[in-house]
PDB file of N, CA and C in Angstrom:
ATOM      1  N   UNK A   1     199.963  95.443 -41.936  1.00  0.00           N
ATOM      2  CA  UNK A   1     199.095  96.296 -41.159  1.00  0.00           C
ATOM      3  C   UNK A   1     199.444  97.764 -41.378  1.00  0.00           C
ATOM      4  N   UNK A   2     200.857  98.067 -41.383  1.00  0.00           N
ATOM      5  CA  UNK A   2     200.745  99.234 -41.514  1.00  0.00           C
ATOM      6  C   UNK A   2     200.359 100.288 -43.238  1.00  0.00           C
ATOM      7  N   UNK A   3     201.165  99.122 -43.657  1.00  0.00           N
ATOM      8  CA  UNK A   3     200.345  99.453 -45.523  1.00  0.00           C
ATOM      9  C   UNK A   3     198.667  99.570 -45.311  1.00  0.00           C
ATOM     10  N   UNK A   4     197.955  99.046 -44.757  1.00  0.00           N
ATOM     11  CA  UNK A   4     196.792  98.797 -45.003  1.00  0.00           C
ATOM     12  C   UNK A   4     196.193 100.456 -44.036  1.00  0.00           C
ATOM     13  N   UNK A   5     196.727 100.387 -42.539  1.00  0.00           N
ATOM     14  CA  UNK A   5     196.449 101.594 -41.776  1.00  0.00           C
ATOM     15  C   UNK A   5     196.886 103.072 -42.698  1.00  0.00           C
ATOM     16  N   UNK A   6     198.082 103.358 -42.807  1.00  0.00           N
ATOM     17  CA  UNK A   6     199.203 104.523 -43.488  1.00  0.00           C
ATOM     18  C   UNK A   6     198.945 104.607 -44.915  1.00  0.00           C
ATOM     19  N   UNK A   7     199.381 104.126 -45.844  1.00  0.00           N
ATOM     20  CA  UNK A   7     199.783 103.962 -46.995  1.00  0.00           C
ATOM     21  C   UNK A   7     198.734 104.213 -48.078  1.00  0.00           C
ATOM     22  N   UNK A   8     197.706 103.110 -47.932  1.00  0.00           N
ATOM     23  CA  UNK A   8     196.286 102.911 -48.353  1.00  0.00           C
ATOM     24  C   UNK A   8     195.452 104.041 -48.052  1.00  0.00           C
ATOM     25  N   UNK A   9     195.130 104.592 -47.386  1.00  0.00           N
ATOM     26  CA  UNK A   9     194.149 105.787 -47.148  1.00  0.00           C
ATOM     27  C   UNK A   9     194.670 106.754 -47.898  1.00  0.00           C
ATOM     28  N   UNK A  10     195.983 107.136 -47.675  1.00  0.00           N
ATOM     29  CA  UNK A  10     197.043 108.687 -48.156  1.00  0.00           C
ATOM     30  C   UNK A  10     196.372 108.671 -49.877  1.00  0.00           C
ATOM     31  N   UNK A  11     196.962 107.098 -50.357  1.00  0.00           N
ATOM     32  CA  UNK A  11     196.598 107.087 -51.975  1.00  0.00           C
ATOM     33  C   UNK A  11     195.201 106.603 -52.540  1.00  0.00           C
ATOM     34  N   UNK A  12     194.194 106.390 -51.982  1.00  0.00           N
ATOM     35  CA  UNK A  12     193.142 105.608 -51.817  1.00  0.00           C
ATOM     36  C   UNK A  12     192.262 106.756 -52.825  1.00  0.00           C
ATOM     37  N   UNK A  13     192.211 108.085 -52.517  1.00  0.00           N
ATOM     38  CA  UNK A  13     191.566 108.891 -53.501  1.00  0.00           C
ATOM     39  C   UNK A  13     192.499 110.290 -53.965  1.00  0.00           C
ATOM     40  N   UNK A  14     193.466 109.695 -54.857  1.00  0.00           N
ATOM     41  CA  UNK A  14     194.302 110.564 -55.098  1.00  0.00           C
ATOM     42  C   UNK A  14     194.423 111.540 -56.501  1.00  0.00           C
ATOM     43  N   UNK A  15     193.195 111.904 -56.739  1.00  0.00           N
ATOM     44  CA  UNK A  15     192.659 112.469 -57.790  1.00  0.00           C
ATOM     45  C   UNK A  15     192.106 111.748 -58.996  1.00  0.00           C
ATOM     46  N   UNK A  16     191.616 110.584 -58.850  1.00  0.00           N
ATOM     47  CA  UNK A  16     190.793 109.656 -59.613  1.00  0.00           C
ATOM     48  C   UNK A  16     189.691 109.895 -59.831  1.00  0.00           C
ATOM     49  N   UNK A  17     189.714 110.505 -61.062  1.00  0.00           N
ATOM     50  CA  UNK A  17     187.739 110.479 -61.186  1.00  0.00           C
ATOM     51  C   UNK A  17     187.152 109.820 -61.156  1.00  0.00           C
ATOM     52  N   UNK A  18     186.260 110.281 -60.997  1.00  0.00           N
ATOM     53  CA  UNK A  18     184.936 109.102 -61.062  1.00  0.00           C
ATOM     54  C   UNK A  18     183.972 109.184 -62.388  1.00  0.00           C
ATOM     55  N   UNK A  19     183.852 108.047 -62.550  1.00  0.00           N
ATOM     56  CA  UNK A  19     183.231 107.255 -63.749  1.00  0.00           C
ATOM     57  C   UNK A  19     182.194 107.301 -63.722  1.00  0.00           C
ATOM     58  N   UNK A  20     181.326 108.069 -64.976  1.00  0.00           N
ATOM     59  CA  UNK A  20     179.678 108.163 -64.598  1.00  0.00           C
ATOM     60  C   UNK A  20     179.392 106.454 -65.116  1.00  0.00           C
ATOM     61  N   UNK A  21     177.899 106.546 -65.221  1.00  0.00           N
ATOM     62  CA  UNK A  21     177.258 104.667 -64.692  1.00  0.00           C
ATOM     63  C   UNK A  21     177.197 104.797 -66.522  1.00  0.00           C
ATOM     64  N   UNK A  22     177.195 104.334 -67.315  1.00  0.00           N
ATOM     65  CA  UNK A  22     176.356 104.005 -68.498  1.00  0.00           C
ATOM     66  C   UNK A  22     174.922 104.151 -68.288  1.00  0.00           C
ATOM     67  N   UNK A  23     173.996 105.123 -69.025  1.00  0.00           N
ATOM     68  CA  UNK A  23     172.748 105.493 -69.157  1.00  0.00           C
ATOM     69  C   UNK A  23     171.879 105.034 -70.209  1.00  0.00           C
ATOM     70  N   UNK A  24     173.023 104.862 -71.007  1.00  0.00           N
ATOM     71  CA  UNK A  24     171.961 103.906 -72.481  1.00  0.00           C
ATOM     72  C   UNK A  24     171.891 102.678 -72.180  1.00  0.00           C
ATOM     73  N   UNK A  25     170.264 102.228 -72.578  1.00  0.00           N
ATOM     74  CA  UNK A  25     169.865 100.816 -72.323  1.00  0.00           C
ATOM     75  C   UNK A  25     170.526  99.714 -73.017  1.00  0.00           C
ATOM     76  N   UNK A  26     171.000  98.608 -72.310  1.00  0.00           N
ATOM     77  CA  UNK A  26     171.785  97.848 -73.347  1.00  0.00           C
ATOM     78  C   UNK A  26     170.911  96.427 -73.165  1.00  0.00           C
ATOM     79  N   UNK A  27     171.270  96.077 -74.480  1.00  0.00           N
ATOM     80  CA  UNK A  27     169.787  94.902 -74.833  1.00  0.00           C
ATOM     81  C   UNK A  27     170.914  93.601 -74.508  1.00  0.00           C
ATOM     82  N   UNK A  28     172.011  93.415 -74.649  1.00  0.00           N
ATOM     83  CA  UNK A  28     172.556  92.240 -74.596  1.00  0.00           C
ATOM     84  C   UNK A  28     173.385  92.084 -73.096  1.00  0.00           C
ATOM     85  N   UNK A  29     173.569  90.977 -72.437  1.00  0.00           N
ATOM     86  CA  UNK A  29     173.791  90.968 -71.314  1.00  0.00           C
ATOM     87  C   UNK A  29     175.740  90.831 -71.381  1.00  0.00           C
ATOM     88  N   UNK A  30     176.002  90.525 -72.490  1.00  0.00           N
ATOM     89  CA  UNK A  30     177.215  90.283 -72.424  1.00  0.00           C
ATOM     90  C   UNK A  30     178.111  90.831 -74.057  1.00  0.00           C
ATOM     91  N   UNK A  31     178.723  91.387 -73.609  1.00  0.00           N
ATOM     92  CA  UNK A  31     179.769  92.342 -74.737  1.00  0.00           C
ATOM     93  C   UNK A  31     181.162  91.514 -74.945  1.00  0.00           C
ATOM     94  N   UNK A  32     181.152  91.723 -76.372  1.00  0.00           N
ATOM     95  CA  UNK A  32     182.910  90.657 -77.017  1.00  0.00           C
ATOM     96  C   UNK A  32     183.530  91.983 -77.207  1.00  0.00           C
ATOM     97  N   UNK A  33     184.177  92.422 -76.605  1.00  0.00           N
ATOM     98  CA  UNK A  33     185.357  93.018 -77.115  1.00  0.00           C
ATOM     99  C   UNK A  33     186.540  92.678 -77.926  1.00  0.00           C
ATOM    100  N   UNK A  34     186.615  93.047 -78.840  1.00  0.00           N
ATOM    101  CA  UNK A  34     187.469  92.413 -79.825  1.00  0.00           C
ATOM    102  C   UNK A  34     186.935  91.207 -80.769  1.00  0.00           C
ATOM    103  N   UNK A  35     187.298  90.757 -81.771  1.00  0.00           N
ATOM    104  CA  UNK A  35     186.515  89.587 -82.218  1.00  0.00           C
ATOM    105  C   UNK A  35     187.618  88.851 -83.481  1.00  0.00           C
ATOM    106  N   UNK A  36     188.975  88.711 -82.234  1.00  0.00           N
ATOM    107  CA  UNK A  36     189.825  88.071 -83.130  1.00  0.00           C
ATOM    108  C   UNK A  36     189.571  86.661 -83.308  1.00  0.00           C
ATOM    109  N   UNK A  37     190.385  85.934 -83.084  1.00  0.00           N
ATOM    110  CA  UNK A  37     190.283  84.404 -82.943  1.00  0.00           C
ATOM    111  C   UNK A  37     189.467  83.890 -81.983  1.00  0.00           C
ATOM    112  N   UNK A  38     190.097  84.272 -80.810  1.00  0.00           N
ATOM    113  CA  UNK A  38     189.452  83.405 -79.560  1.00  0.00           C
ATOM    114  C   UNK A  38     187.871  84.534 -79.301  1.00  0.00           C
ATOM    115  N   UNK A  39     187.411  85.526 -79.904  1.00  0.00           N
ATOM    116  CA  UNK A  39     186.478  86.351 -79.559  1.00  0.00           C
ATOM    117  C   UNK A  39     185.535  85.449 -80.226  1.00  0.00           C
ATOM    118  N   UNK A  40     185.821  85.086 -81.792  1.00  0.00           N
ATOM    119  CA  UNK A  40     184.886  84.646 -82.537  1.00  0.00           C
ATOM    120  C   UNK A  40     184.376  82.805 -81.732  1.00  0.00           C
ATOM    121  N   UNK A  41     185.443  82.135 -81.648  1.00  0.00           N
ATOM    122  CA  UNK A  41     185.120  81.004 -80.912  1.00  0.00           C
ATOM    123  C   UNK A  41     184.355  81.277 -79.384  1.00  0.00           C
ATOM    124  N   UNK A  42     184.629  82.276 -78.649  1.00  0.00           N
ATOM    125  CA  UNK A  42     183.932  82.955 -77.753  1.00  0.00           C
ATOM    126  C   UNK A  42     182.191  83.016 -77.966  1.00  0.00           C
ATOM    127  N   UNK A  43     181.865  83.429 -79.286  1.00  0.00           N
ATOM    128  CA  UNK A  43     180.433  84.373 -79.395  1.00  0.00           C
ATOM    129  C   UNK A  43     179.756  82.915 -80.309  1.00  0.00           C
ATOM    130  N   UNK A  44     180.868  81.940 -81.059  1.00  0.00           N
ATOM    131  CA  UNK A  44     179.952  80.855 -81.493  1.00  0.00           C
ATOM    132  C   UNK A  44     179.017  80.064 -80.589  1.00  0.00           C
ATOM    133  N   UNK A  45     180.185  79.906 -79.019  1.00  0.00           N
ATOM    134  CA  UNK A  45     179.844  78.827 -77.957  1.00  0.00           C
ATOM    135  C   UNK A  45     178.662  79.815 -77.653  1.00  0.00           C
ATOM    136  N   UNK A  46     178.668  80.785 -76.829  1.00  0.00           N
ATOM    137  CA  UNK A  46     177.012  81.500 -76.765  1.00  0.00           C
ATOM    138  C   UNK A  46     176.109  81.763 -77.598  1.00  0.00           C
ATOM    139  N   UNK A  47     176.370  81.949 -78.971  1.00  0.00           N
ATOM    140  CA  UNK A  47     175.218  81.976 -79.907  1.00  0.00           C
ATOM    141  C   UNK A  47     174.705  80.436 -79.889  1.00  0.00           C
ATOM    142  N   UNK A  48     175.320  79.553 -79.581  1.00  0.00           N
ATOM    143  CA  UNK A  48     174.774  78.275 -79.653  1.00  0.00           C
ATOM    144  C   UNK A  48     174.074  77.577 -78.680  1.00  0.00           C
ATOM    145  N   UNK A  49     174.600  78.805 -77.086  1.00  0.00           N
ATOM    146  CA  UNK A  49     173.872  78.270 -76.152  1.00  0.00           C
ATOM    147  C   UNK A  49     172.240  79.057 -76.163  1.00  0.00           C
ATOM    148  N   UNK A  50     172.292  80.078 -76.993  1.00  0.00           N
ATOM    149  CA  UNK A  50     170.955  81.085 -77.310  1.00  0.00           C
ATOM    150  C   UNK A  50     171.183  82.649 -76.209  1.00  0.00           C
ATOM    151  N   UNK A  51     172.827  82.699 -76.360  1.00  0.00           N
ATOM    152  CA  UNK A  51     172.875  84.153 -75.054  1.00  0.00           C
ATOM    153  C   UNK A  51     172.890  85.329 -76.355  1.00  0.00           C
ATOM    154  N   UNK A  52     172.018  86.425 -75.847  1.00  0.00           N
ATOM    155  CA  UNK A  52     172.008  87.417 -76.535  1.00  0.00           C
ATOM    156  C   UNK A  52     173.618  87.888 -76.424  1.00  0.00           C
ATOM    157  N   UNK A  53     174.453  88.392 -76.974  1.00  0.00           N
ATOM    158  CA  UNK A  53     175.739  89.360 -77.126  1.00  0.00           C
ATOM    159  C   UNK A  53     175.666  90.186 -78.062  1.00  0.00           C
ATOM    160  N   UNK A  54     176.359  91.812 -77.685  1.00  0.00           N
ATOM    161  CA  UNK A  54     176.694  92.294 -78.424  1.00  0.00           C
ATOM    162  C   UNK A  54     178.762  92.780 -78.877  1.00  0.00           C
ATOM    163  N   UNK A  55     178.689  92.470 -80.253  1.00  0.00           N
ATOM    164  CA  UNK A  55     179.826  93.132 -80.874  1.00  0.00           C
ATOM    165  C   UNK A  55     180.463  94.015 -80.497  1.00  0.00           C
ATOM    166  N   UNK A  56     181.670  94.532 -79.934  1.00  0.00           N
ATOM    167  CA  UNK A  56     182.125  95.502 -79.839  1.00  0.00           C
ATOM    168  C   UNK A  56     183.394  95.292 -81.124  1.00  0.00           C
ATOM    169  N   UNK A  57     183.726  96.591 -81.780  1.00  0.00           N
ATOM    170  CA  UNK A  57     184.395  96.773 -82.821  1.00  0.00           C
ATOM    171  C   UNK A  57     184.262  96.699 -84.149  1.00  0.00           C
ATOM    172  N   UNK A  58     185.493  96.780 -84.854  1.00  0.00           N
ATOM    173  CA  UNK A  58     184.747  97.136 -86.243  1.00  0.00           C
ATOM    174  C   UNK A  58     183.940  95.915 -86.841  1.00  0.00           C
ATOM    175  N   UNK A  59     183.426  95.645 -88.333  1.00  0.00           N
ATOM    176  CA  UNK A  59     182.561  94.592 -88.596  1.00  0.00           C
ATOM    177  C   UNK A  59     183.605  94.183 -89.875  1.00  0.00           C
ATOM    178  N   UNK A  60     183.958  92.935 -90.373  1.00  0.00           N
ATOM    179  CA  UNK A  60     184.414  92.678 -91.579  1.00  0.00           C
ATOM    180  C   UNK A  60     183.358  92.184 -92.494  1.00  0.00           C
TER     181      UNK A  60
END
């Protein structure tokens, strides 16, 4: 209780900016970051279920 009353408020906005929203339209509902091993087995299982994704990173 008292962490949550004291503690929490003091550091709660302690010079953290704020993050504008993303403004560019994005066509795919779901982003791979990275596309090592488990990214690529990741984007097979949804390309197979028919989910749009997009790539994040470089391309080989």
């Amino acid at each position: 209780m008292l962490l949550d009353k004291l503690l929490l408020p003091r550091y709660a906005n302690c010079g953290v900016p704020v993050l504008e929203e993303i403004s560019e339209p994005q066509e795919a509902p779901i982003v791979i970051a990275g596309f090592g091993r488990y990214g690529q087995i990741v984007a097979r299982v949804m390309l197979a279920q028919g989910v749009r994704l997009h790539r994040a990173g470089p391309r080989r």
